[in-house]
C-alpha atoms as a PDB file:
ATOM      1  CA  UNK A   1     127.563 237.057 117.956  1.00  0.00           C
ATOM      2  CA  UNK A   2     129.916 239.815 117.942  1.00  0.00           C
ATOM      3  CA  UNK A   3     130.975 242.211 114.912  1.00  0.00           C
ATOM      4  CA  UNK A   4     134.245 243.574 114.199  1.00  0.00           C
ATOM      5  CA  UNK A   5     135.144 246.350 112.386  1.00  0.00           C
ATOM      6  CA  UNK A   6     139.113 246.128 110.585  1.00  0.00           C
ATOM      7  CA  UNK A   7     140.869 250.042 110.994  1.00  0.00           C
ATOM      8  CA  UNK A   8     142.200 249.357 107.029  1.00  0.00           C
ATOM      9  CA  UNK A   9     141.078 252.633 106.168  1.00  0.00           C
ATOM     10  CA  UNK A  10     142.473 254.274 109.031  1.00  0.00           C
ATOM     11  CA  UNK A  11     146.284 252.604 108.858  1.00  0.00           C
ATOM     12  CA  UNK A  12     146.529 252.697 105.284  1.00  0.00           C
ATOM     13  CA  UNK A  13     145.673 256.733 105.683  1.00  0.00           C
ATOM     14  CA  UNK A  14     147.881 257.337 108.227  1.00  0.00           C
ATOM     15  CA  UNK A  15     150.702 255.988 105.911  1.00  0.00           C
ATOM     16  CA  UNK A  16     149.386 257.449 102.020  1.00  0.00           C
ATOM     17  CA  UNK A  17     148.581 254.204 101.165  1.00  0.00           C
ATOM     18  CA  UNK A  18     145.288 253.541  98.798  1.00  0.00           C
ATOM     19  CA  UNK A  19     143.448 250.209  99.501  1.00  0.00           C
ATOM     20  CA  UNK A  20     145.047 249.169  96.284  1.00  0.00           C
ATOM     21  CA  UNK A  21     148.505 249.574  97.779  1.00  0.00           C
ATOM     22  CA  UNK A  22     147.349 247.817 100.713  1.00  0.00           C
ATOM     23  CA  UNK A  23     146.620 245.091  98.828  1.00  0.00           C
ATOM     24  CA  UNK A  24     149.474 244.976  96.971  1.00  0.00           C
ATOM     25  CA  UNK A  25     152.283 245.194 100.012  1.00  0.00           C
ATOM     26  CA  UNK A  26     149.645 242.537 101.910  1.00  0.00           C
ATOM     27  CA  UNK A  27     148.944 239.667  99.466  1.00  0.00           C
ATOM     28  CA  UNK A  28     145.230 240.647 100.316  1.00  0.00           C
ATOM     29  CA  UNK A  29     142.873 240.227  97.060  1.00  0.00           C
ATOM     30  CA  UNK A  30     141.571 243.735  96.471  1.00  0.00           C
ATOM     31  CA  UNK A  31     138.224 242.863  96.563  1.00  0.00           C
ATOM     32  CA  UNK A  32     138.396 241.267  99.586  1.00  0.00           C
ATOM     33  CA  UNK A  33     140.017 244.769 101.168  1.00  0.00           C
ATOM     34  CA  UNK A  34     137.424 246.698  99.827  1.00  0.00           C
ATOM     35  CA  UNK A  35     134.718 244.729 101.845  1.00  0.00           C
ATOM     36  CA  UNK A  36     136.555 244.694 105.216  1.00  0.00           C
ATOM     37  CA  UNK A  37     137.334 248.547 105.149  1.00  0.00           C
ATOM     38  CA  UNK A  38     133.901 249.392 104.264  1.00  0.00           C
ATOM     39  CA  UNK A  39     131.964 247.461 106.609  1.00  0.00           C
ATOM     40  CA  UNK A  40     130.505 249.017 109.053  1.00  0.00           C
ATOM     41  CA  UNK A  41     130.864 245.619 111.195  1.00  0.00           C
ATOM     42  CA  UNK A  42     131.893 241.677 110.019  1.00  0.00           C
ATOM     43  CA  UNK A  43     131.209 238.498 111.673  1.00  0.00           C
ATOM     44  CA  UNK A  44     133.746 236.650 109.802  1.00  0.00           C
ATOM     45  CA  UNK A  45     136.849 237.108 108.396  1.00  0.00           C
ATOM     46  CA  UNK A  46     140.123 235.516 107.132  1.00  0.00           C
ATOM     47  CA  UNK A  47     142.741 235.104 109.655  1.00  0.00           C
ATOM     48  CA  UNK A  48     145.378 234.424 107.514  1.00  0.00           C
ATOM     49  CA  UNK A  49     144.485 237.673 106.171  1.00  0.00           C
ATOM     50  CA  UNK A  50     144.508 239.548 109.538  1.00  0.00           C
ATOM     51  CA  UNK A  51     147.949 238.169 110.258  1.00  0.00           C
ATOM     52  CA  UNK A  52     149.292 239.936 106.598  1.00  0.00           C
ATOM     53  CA  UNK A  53     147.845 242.756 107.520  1.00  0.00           C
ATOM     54  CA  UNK A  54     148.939 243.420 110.786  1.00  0.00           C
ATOM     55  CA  UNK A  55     152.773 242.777 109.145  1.00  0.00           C
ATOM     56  CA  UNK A  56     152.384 245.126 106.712  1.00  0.00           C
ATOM     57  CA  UNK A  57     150.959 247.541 108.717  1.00  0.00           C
ATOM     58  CA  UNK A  58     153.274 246.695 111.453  1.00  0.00           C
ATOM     59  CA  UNK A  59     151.057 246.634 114.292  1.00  0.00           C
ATOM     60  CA  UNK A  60     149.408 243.907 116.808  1.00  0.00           C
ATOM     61  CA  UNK A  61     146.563 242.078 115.402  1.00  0.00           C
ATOM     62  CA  UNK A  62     144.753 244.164 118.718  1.00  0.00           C
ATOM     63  CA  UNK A  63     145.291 247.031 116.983  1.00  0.00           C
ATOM     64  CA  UNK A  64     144.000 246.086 113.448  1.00  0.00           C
ATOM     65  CA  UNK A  65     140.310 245.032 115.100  1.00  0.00           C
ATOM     66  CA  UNK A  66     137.901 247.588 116.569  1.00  0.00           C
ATOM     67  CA  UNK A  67     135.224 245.132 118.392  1.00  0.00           C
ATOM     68  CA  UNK A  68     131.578 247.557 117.457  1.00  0.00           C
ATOM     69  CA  UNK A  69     129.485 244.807 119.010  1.00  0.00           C
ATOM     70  CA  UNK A  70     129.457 242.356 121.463  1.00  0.00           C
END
């Protein structure tokens, strides 16, 4: 099965945004952030969550997802 890894850290940087803020502008329980940005690589995760944060971080869902194993 293959792992992603979700560039959270790396969008909300380039913007000056903490995970909280993230969270906040996304409708994406905190807790839930915190676990996607620091795995290393996930299995699983929320689409509908994906989709919220691609909006707020305006960008394709393609760009959001960093595939680290096939």
């Amino acid at each position: 099965m293959g792992l992603i890894k979700l560039r959270i850290r790396e969008l909300a940087k380039e913007r000056g945004w903490t995970i909280k803020e993230v969270s906040e502008r996304s409708g994406v329980n905190y807790s839930t952030l915190k676990t996607y940005a620091r795995s290393p690589g996930i299995a699983m995760v929320d689409v509908t969550a994906l989709i919220k944060l691609a909006r707020t971080f305006e960008v394709a869902l393609e760009d959001l997802i960093e595939i680290v194993e096939e």
